[in-house]
Protein backbone atom coordinates (compact mmCIF):
# COMPACT_ATOMS: atom_id res chain seq x y z
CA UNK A 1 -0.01 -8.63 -46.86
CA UNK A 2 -0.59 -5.92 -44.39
CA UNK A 3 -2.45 -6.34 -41.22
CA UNK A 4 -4.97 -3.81 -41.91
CA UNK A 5 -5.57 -6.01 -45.93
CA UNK A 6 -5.33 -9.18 -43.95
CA UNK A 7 -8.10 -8.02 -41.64
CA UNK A 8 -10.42 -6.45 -44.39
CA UNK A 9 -10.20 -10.09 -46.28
CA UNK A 10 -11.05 -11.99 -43.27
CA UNK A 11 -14.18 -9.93 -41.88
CA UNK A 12 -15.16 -10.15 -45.78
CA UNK A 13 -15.43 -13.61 -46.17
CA UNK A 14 -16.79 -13.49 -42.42
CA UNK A 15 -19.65 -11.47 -43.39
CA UNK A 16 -19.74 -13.84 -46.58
CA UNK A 17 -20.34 -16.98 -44.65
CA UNK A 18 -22.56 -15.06 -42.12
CA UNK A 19 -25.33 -14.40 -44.79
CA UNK A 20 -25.39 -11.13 -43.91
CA UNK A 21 -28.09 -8.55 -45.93
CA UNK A 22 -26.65 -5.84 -47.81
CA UNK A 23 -27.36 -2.81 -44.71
CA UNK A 24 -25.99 -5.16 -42.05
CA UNK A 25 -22.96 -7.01 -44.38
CA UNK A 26 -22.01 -2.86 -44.81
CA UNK A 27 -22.14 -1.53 -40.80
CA UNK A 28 -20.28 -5.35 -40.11
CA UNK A 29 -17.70 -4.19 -42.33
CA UNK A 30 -16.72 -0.62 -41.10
CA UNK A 31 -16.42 -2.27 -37.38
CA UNK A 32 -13.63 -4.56 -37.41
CA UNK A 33 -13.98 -6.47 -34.89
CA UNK A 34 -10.27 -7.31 -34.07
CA UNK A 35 -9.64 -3.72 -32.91
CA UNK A 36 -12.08 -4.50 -29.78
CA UNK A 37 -10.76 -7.91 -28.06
CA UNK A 38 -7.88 -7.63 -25.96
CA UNK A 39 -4.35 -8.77 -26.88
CA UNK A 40 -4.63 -12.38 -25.04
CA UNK A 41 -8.25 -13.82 -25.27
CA UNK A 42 -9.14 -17.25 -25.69
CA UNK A 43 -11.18 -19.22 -28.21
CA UNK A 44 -11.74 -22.11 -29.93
CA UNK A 45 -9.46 -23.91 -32.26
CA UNK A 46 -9.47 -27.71 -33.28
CA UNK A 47 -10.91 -29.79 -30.31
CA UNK A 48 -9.60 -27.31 -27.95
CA UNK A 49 -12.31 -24.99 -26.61
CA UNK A 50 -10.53 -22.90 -24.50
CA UNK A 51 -7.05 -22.01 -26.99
CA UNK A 52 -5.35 -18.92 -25.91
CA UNK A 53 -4.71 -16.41 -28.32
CA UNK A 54 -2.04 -13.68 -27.57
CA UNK A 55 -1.01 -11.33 -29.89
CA UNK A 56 2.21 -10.32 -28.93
CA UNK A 57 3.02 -14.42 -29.87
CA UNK A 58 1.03 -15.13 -32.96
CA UNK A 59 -0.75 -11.97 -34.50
CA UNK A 60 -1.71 -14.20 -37.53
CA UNK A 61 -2.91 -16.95 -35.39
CA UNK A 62 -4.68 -13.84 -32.91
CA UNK A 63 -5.93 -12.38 -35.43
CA UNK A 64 -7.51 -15.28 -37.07
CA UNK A 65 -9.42 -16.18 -34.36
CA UNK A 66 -11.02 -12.61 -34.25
CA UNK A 67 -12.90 -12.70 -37.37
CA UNK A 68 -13.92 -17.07 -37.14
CA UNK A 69 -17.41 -17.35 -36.40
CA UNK A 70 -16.80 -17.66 -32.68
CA UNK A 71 -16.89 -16.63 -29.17
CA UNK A 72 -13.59 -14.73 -27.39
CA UNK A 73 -13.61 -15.35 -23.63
CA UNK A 74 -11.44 -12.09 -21.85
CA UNK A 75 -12.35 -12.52 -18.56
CA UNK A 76 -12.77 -15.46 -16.19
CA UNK A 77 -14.49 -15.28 -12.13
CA UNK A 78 -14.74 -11.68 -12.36
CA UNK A 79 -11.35 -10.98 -13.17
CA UNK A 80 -9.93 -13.01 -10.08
CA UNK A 81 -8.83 -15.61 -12.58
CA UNK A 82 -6.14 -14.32 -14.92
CA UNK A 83 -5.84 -17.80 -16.78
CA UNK A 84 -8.92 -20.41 -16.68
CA UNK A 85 -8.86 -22.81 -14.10
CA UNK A 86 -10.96 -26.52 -14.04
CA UNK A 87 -13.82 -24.99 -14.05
CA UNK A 88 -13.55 -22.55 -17.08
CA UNK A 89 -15.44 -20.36 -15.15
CA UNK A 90 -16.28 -17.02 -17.91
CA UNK A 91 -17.69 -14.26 -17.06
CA UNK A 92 -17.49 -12.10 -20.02
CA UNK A 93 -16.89 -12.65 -23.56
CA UNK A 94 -17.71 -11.98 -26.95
CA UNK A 95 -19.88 -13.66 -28.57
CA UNK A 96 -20.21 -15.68 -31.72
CA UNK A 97 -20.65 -13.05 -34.72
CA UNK A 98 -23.60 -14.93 -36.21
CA UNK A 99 -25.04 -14.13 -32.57
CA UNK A 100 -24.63 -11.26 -32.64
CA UNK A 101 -25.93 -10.68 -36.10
CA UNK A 102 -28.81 -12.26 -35.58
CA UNK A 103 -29.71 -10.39 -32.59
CA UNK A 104 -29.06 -7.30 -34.73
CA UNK A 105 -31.65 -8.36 -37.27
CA UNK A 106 -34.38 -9.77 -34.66
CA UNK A 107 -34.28 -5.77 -32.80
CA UNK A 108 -36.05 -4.75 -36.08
CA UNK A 109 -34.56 -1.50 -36.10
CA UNK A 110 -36.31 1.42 -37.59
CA UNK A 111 -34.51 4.37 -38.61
CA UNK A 112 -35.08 6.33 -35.82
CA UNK A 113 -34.58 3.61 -33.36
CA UNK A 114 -33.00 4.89 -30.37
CA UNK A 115 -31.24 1.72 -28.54
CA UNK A 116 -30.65 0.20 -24.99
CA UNK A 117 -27.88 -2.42 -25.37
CA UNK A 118 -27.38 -3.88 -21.60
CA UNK A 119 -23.73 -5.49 -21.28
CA UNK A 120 -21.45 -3.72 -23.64
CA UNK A 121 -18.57 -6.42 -23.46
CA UNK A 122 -15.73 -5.46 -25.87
CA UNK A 123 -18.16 -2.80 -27.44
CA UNK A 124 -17.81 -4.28 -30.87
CA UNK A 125 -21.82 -4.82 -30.92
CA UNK A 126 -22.68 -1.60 -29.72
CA UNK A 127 -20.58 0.26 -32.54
CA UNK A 128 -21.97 -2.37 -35.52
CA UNK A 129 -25.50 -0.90 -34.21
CA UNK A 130 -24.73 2.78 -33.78
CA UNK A 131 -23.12 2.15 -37.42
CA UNK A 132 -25.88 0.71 -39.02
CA UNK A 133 -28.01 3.44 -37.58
CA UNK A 134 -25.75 6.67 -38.12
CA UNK A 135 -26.99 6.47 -42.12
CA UNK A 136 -30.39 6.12 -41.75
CA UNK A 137 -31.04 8.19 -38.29
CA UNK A 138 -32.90 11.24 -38.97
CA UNK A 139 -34.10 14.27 -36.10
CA UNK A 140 -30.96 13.54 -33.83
CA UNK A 141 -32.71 9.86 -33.39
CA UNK A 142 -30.72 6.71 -33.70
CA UNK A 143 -28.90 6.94 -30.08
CA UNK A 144 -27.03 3.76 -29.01
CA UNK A 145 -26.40 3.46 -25.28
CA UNK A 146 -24.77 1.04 -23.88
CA UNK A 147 -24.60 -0.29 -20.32
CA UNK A 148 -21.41 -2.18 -18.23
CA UNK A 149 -21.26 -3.14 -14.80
CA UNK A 150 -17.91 -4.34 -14.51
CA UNK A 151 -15.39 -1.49 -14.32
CA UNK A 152 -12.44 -3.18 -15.85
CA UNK A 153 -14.62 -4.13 -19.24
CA UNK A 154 -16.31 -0.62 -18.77
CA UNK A 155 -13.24 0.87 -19.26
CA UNK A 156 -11.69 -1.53 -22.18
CA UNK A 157 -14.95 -0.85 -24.14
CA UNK A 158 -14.75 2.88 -23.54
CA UNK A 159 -11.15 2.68 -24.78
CA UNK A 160 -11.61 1.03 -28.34
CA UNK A 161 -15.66 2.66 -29.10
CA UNK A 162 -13.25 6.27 -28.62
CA UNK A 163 -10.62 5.44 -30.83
CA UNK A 164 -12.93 4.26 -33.11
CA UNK A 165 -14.78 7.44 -32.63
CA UNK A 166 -18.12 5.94 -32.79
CA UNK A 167 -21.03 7.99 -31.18
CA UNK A 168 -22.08 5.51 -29.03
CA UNK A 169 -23.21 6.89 -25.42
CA UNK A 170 -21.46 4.54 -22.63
CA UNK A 171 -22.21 4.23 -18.92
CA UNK A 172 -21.42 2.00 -16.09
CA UNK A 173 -23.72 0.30 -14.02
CA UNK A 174 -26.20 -2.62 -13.20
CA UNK A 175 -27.95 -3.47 -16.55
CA UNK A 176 -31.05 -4.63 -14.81
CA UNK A 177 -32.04 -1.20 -13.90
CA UNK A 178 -31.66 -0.43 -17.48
CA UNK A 179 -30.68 3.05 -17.85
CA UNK A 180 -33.52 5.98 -17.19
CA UNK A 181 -31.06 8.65 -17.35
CA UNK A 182 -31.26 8.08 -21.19
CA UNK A 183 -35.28 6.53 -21.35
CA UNK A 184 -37.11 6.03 -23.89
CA UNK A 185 -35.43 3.67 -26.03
CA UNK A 186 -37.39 2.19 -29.08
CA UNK A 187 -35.24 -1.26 -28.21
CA UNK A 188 -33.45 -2.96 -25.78
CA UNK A 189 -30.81 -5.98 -26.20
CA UNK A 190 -29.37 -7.36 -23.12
CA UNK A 191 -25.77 -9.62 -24.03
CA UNK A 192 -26.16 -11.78 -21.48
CA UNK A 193 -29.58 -13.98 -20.11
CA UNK A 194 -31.43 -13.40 -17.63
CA UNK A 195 -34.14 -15.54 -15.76
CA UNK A 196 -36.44 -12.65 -15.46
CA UNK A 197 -37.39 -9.22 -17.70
CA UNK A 198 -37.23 -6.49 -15.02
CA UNK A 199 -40.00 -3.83 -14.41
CA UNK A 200 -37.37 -1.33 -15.40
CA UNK A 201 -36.75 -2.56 -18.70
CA UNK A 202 -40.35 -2.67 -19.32
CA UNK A 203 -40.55 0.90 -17.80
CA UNK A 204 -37.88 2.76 -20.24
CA UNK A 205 -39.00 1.37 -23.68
CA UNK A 206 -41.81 3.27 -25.42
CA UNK A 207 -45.45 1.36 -26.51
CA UNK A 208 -44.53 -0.96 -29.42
CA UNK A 209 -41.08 -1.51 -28.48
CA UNK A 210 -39.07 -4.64 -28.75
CA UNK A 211 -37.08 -5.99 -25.43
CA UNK A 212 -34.55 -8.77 -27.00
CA UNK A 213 -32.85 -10.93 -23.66
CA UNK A 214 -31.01 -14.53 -24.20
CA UNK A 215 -32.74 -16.67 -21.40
CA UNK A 216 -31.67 -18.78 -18.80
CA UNK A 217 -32.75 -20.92 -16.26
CA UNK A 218 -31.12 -22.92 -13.23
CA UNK A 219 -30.89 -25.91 -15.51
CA UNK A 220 -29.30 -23.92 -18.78
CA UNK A 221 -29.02 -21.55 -20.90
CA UNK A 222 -30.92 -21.46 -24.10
CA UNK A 223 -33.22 -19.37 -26.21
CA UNK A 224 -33.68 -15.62 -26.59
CA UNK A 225 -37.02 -13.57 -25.50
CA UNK A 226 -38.56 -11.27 -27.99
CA UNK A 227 -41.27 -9.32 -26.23
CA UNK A 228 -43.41 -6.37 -27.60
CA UNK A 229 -43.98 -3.43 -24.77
CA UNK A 230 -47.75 -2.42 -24.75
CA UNK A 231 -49.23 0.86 -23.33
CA UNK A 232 -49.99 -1.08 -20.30
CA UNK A 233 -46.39 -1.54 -19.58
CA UNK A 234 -46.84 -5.33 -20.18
CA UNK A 235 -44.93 -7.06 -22.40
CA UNK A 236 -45.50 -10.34 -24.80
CA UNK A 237 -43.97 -12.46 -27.05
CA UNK A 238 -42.49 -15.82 -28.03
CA UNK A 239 -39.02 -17.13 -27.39
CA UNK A 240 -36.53 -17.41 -30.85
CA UNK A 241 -34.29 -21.19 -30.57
CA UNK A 242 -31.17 -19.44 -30.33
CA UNK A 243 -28.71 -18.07 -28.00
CA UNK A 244 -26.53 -19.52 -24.88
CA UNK A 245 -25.08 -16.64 -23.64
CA UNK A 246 -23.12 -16.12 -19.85
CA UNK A 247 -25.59 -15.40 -17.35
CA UNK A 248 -26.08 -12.30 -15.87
CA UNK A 249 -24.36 -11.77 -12.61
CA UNK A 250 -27.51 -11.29 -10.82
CA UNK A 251 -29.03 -13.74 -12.63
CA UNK A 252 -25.76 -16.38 -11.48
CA UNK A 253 -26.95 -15.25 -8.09
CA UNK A 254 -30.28 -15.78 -7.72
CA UNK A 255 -29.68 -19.28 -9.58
CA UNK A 256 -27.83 -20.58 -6.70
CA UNK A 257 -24.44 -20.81 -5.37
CA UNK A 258 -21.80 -23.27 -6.50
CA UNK A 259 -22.52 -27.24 -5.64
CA UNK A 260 -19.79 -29.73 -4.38
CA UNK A 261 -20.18 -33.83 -4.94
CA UNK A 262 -21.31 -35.02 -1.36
CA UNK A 263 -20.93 -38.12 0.44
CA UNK A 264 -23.38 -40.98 -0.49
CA UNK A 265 -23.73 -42.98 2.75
CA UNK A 266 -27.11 -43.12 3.39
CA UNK A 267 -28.51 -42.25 0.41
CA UNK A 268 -31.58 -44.60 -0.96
CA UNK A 269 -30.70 -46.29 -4.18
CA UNK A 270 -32.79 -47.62 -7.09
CA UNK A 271 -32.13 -48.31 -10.37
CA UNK A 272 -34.27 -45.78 -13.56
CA UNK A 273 -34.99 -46.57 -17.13
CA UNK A 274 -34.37 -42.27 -17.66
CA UNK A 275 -31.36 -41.84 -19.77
CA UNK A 276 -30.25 -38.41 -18.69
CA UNK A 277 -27.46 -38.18 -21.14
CA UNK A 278 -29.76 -38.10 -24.33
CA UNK A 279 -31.43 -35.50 -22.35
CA UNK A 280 -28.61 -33.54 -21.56
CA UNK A 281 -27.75 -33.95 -25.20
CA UNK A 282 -31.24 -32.03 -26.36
CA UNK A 283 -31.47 -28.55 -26.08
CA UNK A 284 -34.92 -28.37 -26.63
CA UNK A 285 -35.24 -31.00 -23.84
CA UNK A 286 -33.34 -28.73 -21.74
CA UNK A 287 -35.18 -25.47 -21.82
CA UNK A 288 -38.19 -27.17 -21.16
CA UNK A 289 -36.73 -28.98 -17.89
CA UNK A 290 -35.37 -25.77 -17.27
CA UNK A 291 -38.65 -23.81 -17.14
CA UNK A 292 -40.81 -26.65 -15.95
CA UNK A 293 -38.47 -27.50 -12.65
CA UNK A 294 -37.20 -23.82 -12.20
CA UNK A 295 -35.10 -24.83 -8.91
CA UNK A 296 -33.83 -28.38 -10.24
CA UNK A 297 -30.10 -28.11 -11.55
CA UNK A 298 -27.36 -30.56 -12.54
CA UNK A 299 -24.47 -31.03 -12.63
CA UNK A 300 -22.19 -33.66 -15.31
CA UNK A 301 -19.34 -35.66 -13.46
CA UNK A 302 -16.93 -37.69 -15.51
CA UNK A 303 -15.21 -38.40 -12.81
CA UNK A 304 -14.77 -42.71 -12.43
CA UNK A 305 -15.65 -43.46 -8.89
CA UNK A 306 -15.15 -47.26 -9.19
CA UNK A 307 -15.99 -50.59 -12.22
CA UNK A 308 -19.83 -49.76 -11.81
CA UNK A 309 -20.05 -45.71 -12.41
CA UNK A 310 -17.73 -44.67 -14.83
CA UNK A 311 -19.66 -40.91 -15.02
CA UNK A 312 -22.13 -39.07 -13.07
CA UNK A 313 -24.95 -36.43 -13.16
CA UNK A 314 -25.92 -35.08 -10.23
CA UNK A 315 -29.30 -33.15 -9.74
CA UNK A 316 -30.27 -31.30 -7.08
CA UNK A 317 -32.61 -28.60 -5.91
CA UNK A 318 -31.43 -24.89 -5.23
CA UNK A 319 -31.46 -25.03 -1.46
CA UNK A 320 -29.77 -28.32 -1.61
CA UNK A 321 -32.43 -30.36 0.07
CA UNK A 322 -33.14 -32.67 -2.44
CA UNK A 323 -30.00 -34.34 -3.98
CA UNK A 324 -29.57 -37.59 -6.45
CA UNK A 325 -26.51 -38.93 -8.28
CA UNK A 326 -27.59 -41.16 -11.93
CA UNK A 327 -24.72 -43.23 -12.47
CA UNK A 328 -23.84 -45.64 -15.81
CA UNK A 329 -20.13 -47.36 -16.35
CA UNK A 330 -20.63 -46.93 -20.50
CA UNK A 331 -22.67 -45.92 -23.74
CA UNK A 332 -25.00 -48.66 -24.43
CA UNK A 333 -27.00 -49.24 -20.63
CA UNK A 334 -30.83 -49.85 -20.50
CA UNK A 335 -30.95 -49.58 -16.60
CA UNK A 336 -28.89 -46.86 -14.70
CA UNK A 337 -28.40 -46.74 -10.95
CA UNK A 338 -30.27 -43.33 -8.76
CA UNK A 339 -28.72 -42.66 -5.60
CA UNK A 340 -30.95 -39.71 -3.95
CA UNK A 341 -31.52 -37.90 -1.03
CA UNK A 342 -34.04 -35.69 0.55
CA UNK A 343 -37.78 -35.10 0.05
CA UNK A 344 -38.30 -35.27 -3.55
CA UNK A 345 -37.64 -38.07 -6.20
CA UNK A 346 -35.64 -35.69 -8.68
CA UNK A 347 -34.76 -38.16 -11.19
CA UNK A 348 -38.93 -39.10 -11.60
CA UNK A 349 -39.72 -35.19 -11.96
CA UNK A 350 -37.33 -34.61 -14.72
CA UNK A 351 -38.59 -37.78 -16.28
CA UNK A 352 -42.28 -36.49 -16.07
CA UNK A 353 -40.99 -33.35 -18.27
CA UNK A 354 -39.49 -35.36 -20.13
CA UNK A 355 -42.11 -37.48 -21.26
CA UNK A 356 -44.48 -34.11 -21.53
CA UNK A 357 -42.23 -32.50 -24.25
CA UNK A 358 -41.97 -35.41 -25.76
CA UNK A 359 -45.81 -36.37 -26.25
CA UNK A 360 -46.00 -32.25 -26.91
CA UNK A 361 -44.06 -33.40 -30.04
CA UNK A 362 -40.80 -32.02 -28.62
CA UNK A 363 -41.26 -28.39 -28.92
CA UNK A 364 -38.40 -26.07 -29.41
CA UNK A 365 -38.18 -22.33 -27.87
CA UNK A 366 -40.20 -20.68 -30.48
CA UNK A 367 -43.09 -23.08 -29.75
CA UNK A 368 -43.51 -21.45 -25.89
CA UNK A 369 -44.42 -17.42 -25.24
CA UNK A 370 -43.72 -15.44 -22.26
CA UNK A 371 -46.12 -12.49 -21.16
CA UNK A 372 -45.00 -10.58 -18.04
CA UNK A 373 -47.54 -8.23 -16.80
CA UNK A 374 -47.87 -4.75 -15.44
CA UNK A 375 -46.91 -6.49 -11.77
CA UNK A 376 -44.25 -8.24 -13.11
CA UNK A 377 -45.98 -11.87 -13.14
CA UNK A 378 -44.21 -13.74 -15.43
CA UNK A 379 -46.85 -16.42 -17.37
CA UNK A 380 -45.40 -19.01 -19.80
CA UNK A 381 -47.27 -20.67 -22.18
CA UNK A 382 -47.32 -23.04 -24.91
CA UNK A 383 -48.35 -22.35 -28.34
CA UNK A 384 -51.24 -20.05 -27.55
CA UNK A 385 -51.15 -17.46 -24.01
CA UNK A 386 -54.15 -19.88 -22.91
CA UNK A 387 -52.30 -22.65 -22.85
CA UNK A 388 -50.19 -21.43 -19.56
CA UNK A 389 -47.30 -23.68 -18.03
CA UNK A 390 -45.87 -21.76 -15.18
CA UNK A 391 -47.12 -18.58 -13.26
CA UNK A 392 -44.48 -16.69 -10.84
């Protein structure tokens, strides 16, 4: 079997198992996505999430991996790693097809819909839009343009969406400007999340518009935005249980720098009921920690430090003020020893959310709303815009 037949039969029974509708199963189809990841990229295979896949050694094995329902990592610390390190540190990817295609069917697209995709990555997604589109566009509407801030991907996207020769308009530069040059779009999809919409997004899409961003907060990453632009130039909506895409690099930025395990001496100890491993386990636990205690992170340590702590979490606060260290030496522990430091009890906070969400009968994301106003106030709320959580 060819490559090219080997390739059609996997990204069929791809779009098979995706559950794809007839209009999207047919644009998914004409974009093979193998002709936009690099030669070497690295996926998952087995128990090992982080295989490397290089063509040049295994195109069968390569070109597998392309069209299984999963991410491709190309680039790791901004392109100053060539191979992952410890820390498996990625900074840009592409992500899982059923992702992808379901951010395709939450932008709603009209026919005319002229598009804003922020992050173009391998610019497979922004050619299985402009695709989709190109039949049903009518009155020169139906513009994709897509937006890259890191020259090397810039360029590797601009490469395969021309030899492809899909009309897709491509730029270079920081995504949370959007792009005015090219404004109004009738949607926007950011491929990354962001801890914030920006007034410039709001700005460039018309009245009625739909701004789809994967969301992120200091504690994770988890759940996806979808907010209607009004005439006002606010915007509203309720967040979709899906997504847990790289951050943004300005996002990575503002969410604080990278922490290192201090020493303990001096540090107060007690011992907690809170078993932050079934919350770090939850998701839906997660987002809400996230958004609740928006400077509080963590950070998992399986590192054994002696017979009583087998593993560690670590929280701490984004200036690093407040630290604590939960410690347990196996699976089945009632009581679990807090080391902390600083002016707040971190370990009782988290708890306190924790016990909210779950006497609010452990909502997921599409339970809470975001509206961000004409001043860029962000409000979250819960259930109904009345029932506001957090105001910044």
């Amino acid at each position: 079997m060819s490559a090219m037949d080997a390739s059609i039969k996997l990204r069929s029974a791809l779009a098979e198992q995706l559950g794809l509708t007839p209009d999207w199963a047919e644009a998914f189809m004409e974009t093979p996505r193998h002709l936009f990841l690099p030669s070497v990229f690295w996926s998952e295979s087995g128990d090992n999430r982080h295989a490397r896949l290089d063509q040049r050694g295994d195109e069968q094995a390569w070109l597998q991996a392309a069209y299984q329902d999963s991410y491709a990592v190309f680039q790791w610390d901004e392109g100053h790693q060539e191979e992952p390190d410890e820390r498996f540190l990625a900074t840009s990817s592409a992500s899982r097809p059923a992702v992808v295609m379901r951010q395709a069917a939450d932008l709603e697209l009209d026919d005319d819909s002229d598009v804003l995709e922020l992050g173009t990555g391998s610019g497979w997604f922004s050619c299985v839009l402009r695709t989709y589109l190109r039949k049903r566009a009518r009155h020169g509407k139906g513009r994709v343009v897509t937006v890259e801030m890191d020259p090397e991907m810039f360029h590797h996207a601009m490469t395969r969406i021309r030899r492809t020769g899909t009309s897709v308009e491509y730029e270079i530069g920081d995504g949370e400007m959007g792009w005015p040059g090219e404004a109004p779009y009738d949607r926007l999809v950011a491929t990354y999340s962001v801890d914030r919409i920006s007034d410039q997004w709001r700005e460039q899409i018309t009245p009625g518009g739909i701004i789809l961003a994967p969301w992120t907060t200091p504690w994770a990453s988890y759940g996806t935005a979808k907010l209607r632009v009004e005439a006002d130039g606010s915007a509203h909506g309720r967040f979709l249980a899906y997504g847990a895409f790289l951050r943004s690099r300005e996002a990575a930025r503002r969410l604080g720098g990278r922490f290192g395990p201090p020493d303990l001496d001096g540090w107060n100890s007690r011992v907690t009921t809170v078993n932050i491993w079934d919350l770090l386990a939850d998701n839906d636990a997660g987002f809400a920690v996230g958004n609740l205690l928006p400077d509080v992170q963590y950070l998992r340590d399986a590192t054994p430090v002696d017979e009583t702590a087998k593993e560690r979490v670590w929280l701490f606060t984004r200036d690093l003020r407040s630290l604590a260290a939960v410690e347990r030496n196996g699976d089945d522990q009632a009581e679990f020893t807090v080391r902390a430091t600083g002016t707040r009890d971190l370990i009782g906070e988290v708890a306190d959310v924790y016990q909210w969400f779950i006497d609010e009968g452990r909502p997921a994301p599409d339970r809470y709303g975001l509206s961000v106003q004409p001043g860029g106030e962000h409000v979250l709320w819960l259930d109904h815009p009345d029932h506001v959580l957090v105001r910044r």
